[in-house]
Protein backbone atom coordinates (compact mmCIF):
# COMPACT_ATOMS: atom_id res chain seq x y z
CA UNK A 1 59.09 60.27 -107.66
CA UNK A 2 57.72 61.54 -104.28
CA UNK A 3 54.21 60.64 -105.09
CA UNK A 4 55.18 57.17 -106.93
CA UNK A 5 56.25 56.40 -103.17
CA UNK A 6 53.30 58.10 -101.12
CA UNK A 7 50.83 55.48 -103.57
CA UNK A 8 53.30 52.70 -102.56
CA UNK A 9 52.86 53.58 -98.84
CA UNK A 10 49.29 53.99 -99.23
CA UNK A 11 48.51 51.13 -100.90
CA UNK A 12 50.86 49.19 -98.56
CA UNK A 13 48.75 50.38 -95.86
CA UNK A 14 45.89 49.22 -97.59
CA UNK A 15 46.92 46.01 -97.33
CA UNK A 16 48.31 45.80 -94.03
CA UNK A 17 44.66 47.32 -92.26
CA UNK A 18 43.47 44.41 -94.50
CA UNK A 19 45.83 41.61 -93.26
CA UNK A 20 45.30 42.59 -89.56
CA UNK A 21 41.53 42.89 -89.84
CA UNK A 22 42.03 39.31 -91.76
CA UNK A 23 44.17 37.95 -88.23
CA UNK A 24 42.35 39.85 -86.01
CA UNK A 25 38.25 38.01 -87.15
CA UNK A 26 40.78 34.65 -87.31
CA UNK A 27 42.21 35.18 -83.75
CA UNK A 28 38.42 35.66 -82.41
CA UNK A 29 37.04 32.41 -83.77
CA UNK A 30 39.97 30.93 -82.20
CA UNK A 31 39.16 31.87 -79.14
CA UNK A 32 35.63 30.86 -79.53
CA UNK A 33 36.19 27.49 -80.68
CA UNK A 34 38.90 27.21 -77.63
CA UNK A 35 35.97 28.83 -75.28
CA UNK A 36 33.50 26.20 -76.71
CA UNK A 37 36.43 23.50 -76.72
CA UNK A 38 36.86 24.73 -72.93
CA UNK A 39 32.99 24.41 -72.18
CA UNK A 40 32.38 20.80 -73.82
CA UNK A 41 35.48 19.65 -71.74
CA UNK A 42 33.75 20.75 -68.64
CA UNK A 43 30.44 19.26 -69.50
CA UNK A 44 31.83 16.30 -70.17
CA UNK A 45 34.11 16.24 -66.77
CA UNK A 46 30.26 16.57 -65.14
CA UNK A 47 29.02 13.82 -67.19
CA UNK A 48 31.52 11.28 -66.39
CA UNK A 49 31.45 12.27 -62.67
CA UNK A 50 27.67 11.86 -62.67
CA UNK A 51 27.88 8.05 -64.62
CA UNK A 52 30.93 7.66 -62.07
CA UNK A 53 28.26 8.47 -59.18
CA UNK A 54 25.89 6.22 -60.77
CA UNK A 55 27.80 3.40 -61.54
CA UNK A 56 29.54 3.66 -57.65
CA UNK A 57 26.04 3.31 -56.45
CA UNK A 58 24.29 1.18 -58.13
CA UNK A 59 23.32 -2.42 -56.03
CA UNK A 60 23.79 -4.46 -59.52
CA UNK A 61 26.64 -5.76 -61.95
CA UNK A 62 26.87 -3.91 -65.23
CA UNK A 63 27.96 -5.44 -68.32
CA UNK A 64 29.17 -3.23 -71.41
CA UNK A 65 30.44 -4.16 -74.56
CA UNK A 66 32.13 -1.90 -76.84
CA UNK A 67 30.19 -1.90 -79.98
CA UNK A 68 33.51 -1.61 -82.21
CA UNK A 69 35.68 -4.01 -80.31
CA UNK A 70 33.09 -6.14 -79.48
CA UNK A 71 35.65 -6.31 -76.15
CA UNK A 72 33.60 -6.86 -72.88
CA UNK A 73 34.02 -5.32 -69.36
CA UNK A 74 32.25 -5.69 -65.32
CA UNK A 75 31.45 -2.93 -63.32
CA UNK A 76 30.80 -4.67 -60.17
CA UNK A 77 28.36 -3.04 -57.72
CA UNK A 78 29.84 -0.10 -55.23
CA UNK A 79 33.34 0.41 -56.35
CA UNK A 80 35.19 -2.97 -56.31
CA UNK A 81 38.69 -2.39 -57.63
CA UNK A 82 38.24 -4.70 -60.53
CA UNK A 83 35.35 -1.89 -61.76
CA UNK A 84 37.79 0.63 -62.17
CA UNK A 85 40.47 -0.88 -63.83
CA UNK A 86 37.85 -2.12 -66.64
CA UNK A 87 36.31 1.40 -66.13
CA UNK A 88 39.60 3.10 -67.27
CA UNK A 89 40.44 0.45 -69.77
CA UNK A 90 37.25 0.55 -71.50
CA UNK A 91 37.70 4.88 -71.89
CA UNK A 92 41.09 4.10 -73.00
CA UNK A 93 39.65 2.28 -76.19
C-alpha cells in the first residue's frame, strides 16, 4: 500500500514539473509578444509624430483618399484646424 502511494506521488510530480515547465515556456512568449507588442507601439508613436511633423510643415494642401472607403479628406498647409479634425477622422476609419 505504501509504495502504491509513493508511485502516485511520483508520478504526480511528474506531471506537475511538466505542467509548470508547460506555463512557465507559455508565460515567456507572452512576455515577448507583449515586449514586441510594446516596441511596435512605440515605433509607430515615432512614425505618426514624424508624418505629424511633416504634414504640419509642409507649404502645400494634401489630399488622401482612403482606398477602402473611397472617403476623402484636406490637410491644409501648417496646421489649420480643419487638418486635424480630418487628420483624426481619417485614423479613426
Amino acid at each position: 500500500m505504501n509504495e502504491a502511494l509513493e508511485l502516485k506521488v511520483t508520478e504526480r510530480t511528474v506531471e506537475l514539473e511538466q505542467k509548470t515547465h508547460q506555463l512557465m515556456v507559455s508565460n515567456e512568449d507572452c512576455v515577448n509578444r507583449f515586449a514586441e507588442r510594446l516596441r511596435v507601439e512605440k515605433e509607430l508613436r515615432h512614425t505618426n509624430s514624424f508624418l505629424d511633423s511633416i504634414i504640419e510643415n509642409i507649404p502645400n494642401m494634401l489630399f488622401i483618399k482612403d482606398a477602402e472607403s473611397c472617403a476623402s479628406c484636406v490637410l491644409t498647409a501648417r496646421g489649420g484646424t480643419f487638418r486635424i479634425q480630418a487628420r483624426r477622422a481619417f485614423r479613426e476609419k
